[in-house]
N, C-alpha and C. Protein backbone atom coordinates (compact mmCIF):
# COMPACT_ATOMS: atom_id res chain seq x y z
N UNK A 1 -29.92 22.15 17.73
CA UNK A 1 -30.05 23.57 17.52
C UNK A 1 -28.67 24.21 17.62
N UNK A 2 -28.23 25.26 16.84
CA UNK A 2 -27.07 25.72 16.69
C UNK A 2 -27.63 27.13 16.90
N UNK A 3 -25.99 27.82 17.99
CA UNK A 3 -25.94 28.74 18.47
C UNK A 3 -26.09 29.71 17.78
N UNK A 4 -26.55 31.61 17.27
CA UNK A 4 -26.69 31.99 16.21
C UNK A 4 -25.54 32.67 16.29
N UNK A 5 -24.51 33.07 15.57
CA UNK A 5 -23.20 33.63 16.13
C UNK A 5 -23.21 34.33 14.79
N UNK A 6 -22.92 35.85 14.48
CA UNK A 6 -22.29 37.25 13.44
C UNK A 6 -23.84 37.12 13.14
N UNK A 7 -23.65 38.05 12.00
CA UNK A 7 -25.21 39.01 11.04
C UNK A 7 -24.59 39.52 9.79
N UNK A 8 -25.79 39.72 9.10
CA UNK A 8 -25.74 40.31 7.78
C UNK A 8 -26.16 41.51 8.03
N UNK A 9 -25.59 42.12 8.16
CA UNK A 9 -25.78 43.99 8.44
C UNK A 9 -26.06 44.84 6.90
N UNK A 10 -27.37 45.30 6.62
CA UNK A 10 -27.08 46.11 5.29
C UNK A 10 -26.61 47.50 5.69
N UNK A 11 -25.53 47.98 5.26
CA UNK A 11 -24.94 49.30 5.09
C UNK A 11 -25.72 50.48 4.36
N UNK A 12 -26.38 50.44 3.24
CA UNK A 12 -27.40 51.60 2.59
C UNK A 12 -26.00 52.32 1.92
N UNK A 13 -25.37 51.36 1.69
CA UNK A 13 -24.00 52.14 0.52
C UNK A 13 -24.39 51.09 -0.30
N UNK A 14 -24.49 51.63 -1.88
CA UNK A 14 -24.38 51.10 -3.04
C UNK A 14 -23.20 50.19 -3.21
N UNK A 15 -21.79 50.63 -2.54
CA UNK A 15 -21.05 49.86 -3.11
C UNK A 15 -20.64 48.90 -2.03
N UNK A 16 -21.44 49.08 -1.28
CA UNK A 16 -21.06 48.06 0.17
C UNK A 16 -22.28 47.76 0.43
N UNK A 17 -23.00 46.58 -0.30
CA UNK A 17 -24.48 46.92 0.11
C UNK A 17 -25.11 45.82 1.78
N UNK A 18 -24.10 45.10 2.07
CA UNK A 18 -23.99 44.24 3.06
C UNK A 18 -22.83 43.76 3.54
N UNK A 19 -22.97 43.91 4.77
CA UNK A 19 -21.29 43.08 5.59
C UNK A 19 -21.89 41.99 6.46
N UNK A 20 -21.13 41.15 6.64
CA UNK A 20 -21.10 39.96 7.19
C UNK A 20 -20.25 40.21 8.53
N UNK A 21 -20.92 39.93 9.46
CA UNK A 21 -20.06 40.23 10.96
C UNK A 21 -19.97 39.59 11.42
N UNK A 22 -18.61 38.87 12.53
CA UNK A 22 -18.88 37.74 13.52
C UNK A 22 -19.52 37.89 14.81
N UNK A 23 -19.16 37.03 15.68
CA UNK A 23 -19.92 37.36 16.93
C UNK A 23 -20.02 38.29 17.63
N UNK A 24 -18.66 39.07 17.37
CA UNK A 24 -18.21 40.37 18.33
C UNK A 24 -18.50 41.45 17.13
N UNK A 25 -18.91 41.62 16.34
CA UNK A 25 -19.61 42.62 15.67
C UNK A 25 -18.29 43.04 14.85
N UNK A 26 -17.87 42.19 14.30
CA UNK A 26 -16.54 42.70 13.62
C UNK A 26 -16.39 42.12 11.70
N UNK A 27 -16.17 42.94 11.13
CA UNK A 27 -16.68 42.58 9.63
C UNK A 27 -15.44 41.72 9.12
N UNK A 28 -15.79 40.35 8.45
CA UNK A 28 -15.35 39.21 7.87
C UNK A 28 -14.64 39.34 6.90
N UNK A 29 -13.26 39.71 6.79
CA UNK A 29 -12.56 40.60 5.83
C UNK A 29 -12.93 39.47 3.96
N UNK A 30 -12.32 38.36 4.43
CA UNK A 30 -12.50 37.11 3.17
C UNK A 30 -14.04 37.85 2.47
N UNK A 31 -14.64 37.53 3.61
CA UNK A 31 -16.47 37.87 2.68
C UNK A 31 -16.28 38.94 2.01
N UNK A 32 -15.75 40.22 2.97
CA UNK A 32 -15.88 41.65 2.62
C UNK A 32 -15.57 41.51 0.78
N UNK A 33 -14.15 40.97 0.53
CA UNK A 33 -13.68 40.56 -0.77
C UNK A 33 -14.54 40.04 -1.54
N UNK A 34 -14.94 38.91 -1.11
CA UNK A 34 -15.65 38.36 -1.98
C UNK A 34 -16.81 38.77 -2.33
N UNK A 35 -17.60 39.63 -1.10
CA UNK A 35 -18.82 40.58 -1.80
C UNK A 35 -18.48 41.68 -3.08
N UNK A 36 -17.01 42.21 -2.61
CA UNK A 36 -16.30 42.80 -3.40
C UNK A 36 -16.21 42.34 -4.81
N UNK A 37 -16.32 41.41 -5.43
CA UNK A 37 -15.78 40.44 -6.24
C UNK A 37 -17.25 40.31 -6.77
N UNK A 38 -18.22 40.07 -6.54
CA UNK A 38 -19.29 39.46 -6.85
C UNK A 38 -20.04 41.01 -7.67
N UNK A 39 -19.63 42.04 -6.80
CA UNK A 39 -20.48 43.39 -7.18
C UNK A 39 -19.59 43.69 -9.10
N UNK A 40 -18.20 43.74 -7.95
CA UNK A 40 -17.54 43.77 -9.56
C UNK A 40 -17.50 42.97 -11.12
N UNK A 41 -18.54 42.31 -10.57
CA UNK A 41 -18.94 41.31 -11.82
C UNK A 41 -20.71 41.40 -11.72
N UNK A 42 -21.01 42.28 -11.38
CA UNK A 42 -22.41 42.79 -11.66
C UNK A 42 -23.23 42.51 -10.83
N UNK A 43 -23.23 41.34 -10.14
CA UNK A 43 -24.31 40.96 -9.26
C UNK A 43 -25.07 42.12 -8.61
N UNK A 44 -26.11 41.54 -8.39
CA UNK A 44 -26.94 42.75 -7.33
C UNK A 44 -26.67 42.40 -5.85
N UNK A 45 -27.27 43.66 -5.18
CA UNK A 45 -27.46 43.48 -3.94
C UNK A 45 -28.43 42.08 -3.20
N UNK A 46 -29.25 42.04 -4.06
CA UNK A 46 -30.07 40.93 -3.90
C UNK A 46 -29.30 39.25 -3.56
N UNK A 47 -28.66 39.28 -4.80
CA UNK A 47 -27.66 38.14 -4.98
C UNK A 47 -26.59 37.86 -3.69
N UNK A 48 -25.56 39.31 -3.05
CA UNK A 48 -25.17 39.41 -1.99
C UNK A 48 -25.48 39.05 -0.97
N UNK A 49 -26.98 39.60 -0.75
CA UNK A 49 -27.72 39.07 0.66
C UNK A 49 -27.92 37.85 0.41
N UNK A 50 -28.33 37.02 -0.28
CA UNK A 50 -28.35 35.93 -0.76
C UNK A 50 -27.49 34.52 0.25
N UNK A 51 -26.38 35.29 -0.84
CA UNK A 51 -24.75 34.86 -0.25
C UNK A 51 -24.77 35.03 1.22
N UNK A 52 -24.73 36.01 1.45
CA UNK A 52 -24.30 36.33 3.19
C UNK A 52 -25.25 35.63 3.92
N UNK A 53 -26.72 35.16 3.39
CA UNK A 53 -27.39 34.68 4.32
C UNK A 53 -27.19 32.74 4.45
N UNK A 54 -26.76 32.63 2.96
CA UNK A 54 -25.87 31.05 2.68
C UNK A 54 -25.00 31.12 4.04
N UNK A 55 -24.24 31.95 3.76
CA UNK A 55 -22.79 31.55 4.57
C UNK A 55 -23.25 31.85 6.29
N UNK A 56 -24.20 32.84 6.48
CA UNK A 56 -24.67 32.12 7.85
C UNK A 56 -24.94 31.39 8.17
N UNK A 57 -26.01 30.75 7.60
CA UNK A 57 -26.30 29.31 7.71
C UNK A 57 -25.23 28.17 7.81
N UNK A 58 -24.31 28.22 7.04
CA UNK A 58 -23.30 27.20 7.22
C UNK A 58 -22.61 27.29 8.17
């Protein structure tokens, strides 16, 4: 069993529609980008959470 450490926080901003936080509640600048990156090429919010919930897991 692995410890559960950060969250996928949804924001309720369109253009920030989820942040990725670490343990101390502090937002994951790399992700921040790359959510960045993903919107700017159309993806949905859907797709994001998606992602952010991948990369918790790992």
């Amino acid at each position: 069993m692995l410890p559960e450490a950060g969250q996928l926080a949804e924001t309720r901003d369109r253009w920030r529609p989820f942040v990725l936080l670490d343990a101390d509640g502090v937002e994951i600048e790399p992700v921040a980008a790359f959510f960045a990156e993903l919107l700017a090429c159309d993806k949905s919010a859907a797709t994001i959470r998606s992602y952010g919930m991948d990369l918790l897991r790992w």
